[in-house]
Protein backbone atom coordinates (compact mmCIF):
# COMPACT_ATOMS: atom_id res chain seq x y z
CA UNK A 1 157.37 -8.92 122.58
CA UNK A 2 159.75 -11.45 120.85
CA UNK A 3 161.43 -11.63 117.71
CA UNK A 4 158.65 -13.92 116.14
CA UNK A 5 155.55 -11.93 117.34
CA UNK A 6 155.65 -8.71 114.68
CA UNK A 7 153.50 -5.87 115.71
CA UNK A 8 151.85 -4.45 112.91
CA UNK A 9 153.17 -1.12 111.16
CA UNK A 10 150.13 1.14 111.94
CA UNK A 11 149.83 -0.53 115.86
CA UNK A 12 153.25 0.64 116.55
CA UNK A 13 152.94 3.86 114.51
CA UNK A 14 150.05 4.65 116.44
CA UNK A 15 151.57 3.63 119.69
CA UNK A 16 154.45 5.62 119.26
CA UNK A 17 152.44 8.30 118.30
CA UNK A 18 150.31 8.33 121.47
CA UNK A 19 153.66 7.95 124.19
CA UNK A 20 155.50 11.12 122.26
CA UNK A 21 153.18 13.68 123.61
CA UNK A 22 154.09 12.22 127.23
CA UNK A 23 157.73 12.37 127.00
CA UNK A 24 157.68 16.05 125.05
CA UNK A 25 155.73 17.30 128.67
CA UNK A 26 158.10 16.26 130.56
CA UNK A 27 160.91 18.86 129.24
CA UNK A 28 160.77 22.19 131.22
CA UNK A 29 160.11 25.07 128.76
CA UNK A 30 163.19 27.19 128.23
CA UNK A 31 163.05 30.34 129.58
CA UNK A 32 163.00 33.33 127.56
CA UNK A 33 166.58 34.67 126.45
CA UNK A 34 167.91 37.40 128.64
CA UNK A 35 168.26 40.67 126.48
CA UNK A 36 169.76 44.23 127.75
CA UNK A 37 167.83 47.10 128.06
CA UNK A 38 167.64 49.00 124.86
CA UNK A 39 168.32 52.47 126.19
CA UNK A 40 171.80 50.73 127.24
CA UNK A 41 172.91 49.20 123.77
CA UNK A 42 175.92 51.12 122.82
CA UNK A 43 177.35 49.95 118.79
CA UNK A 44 179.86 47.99 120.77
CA UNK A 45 177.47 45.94 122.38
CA UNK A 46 176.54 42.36 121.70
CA UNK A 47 173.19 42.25 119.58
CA UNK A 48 173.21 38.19 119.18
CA UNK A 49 170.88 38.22 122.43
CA UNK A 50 168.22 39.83 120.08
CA UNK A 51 168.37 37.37 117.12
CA UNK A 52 167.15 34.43 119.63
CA UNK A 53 163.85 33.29 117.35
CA UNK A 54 162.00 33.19 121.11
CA UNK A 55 162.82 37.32 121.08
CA UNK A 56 159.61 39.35 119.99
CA UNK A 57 160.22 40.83 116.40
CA UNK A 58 159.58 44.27 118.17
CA UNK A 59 162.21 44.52 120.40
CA UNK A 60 164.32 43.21 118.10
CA UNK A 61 163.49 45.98 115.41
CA UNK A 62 164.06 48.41 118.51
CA UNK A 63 167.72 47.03 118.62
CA UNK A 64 168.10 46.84 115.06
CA UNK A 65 166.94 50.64 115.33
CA UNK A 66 169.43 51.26 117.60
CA UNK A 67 172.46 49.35 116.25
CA UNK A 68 171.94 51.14 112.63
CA UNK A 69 171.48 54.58 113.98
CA UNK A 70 175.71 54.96 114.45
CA UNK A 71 177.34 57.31 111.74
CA UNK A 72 179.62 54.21 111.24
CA UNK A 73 176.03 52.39 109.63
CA UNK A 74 174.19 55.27 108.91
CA UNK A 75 176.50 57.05 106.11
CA UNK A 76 177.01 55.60 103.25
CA UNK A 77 180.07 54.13 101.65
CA UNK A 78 181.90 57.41 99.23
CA UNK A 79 183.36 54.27 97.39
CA UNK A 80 180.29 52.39 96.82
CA UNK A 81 178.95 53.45 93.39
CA UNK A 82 174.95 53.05 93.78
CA UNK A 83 174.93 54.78 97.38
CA UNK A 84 175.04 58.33 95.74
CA UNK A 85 171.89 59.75 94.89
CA UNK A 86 171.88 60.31 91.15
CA UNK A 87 168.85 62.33 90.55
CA UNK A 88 170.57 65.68 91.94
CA UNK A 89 172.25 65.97 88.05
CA UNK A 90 171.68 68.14 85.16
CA UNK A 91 169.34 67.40 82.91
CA UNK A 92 169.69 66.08 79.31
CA UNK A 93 169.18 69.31 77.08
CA UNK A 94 166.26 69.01 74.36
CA UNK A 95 168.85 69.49 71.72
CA UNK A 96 171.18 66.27 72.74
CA UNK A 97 168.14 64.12 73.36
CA UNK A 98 166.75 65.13 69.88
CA UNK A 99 170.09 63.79 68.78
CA UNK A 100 169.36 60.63 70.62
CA UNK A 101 167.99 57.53 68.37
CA UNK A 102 166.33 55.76 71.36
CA UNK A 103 164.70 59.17 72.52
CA UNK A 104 163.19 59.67 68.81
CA UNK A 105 161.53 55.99 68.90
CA UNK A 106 160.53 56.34 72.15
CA UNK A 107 160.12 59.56 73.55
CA UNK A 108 158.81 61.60 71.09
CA UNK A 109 155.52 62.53 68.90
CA UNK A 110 155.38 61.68 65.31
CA UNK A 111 156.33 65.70 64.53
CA UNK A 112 158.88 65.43 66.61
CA UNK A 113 160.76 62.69 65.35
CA UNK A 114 161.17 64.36 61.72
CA UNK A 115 164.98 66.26 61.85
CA UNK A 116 164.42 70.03 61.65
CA UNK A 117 166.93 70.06 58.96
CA UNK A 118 167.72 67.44 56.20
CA UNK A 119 171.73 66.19 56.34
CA UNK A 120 173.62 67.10 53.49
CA UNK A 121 174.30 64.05 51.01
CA UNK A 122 177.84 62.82 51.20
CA UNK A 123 180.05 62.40 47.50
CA UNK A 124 179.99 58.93 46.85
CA UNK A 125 183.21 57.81 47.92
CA UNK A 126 183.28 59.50 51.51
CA UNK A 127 182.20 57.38 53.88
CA UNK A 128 179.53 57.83 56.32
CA UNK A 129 181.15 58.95 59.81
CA UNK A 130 178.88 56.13 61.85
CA UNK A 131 179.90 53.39 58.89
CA UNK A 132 183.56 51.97 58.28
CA UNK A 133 185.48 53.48 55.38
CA UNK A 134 185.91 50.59 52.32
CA UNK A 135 189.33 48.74 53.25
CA UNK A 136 189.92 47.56 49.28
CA UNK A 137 193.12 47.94 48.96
């Protein structure tokens, strides 16, 4: 075809289209990776084999399995601050969480949000201990 003779955009778009199937049959298919036997894996040995894409997502879990089941994975860091479980604690006692102005809007029943006892009035000129004293000097 010469420089003057154009083929047309869809002609050679199709064209192309129809020769790429050929030339992709020609490649041999790659041959699955080569992985060790999973009763072998030791936490020294090298797991990259298993995170081939062409590896089944079961043996890979099964290596995965293996890898993570080492004390040096499977216990968790003393230093790391959200790996403790936090739920072992005491309790909050019914008398601090009465004292608690988020646990009397949310928590509790209408009843149960009045005070059992009214506070005491303060003189005039105290201040209030959760307000700043007057600094009029």
């Amino acid at each position: 075809m010469s420089a003057d003779e154009k083929e047309p955009f869809l002609a050679r778009w199709s064209r192309l289209k129809r020769e790429a199937p050929a030339e992709k049959n020609d490649a041999a298919p790659a041959p699955p990776a080569a992985v060790p036997p999973i009763e072998k894996l030791t936490p020294g040995s090298d797991f990259a084999a298993f995170m081939n894409p062409k590896v089944k997502d079961e043996l890979r879990r099964l290596a995965l399995k293996k890898l993570f089941s080492d004390p040096h994975f499977n216990v968790p860091d003393p230093f790391e601050p959200y790996s403790r479980d936090w739920t072992v604690g005491e309790p909050i006692s019914e008398e601090l969480l009465a004292t608690l102005n988020q646990a009397r809007s949310v928590l509790f029943t209408e009843q149960e949000k009045q005070p059992a006892a009214e506070p005491v009035e303060k003189a005039e000129g105290e201040a209030k201990p959760d307000e700043p004293g007057r600094q009029d000097t």
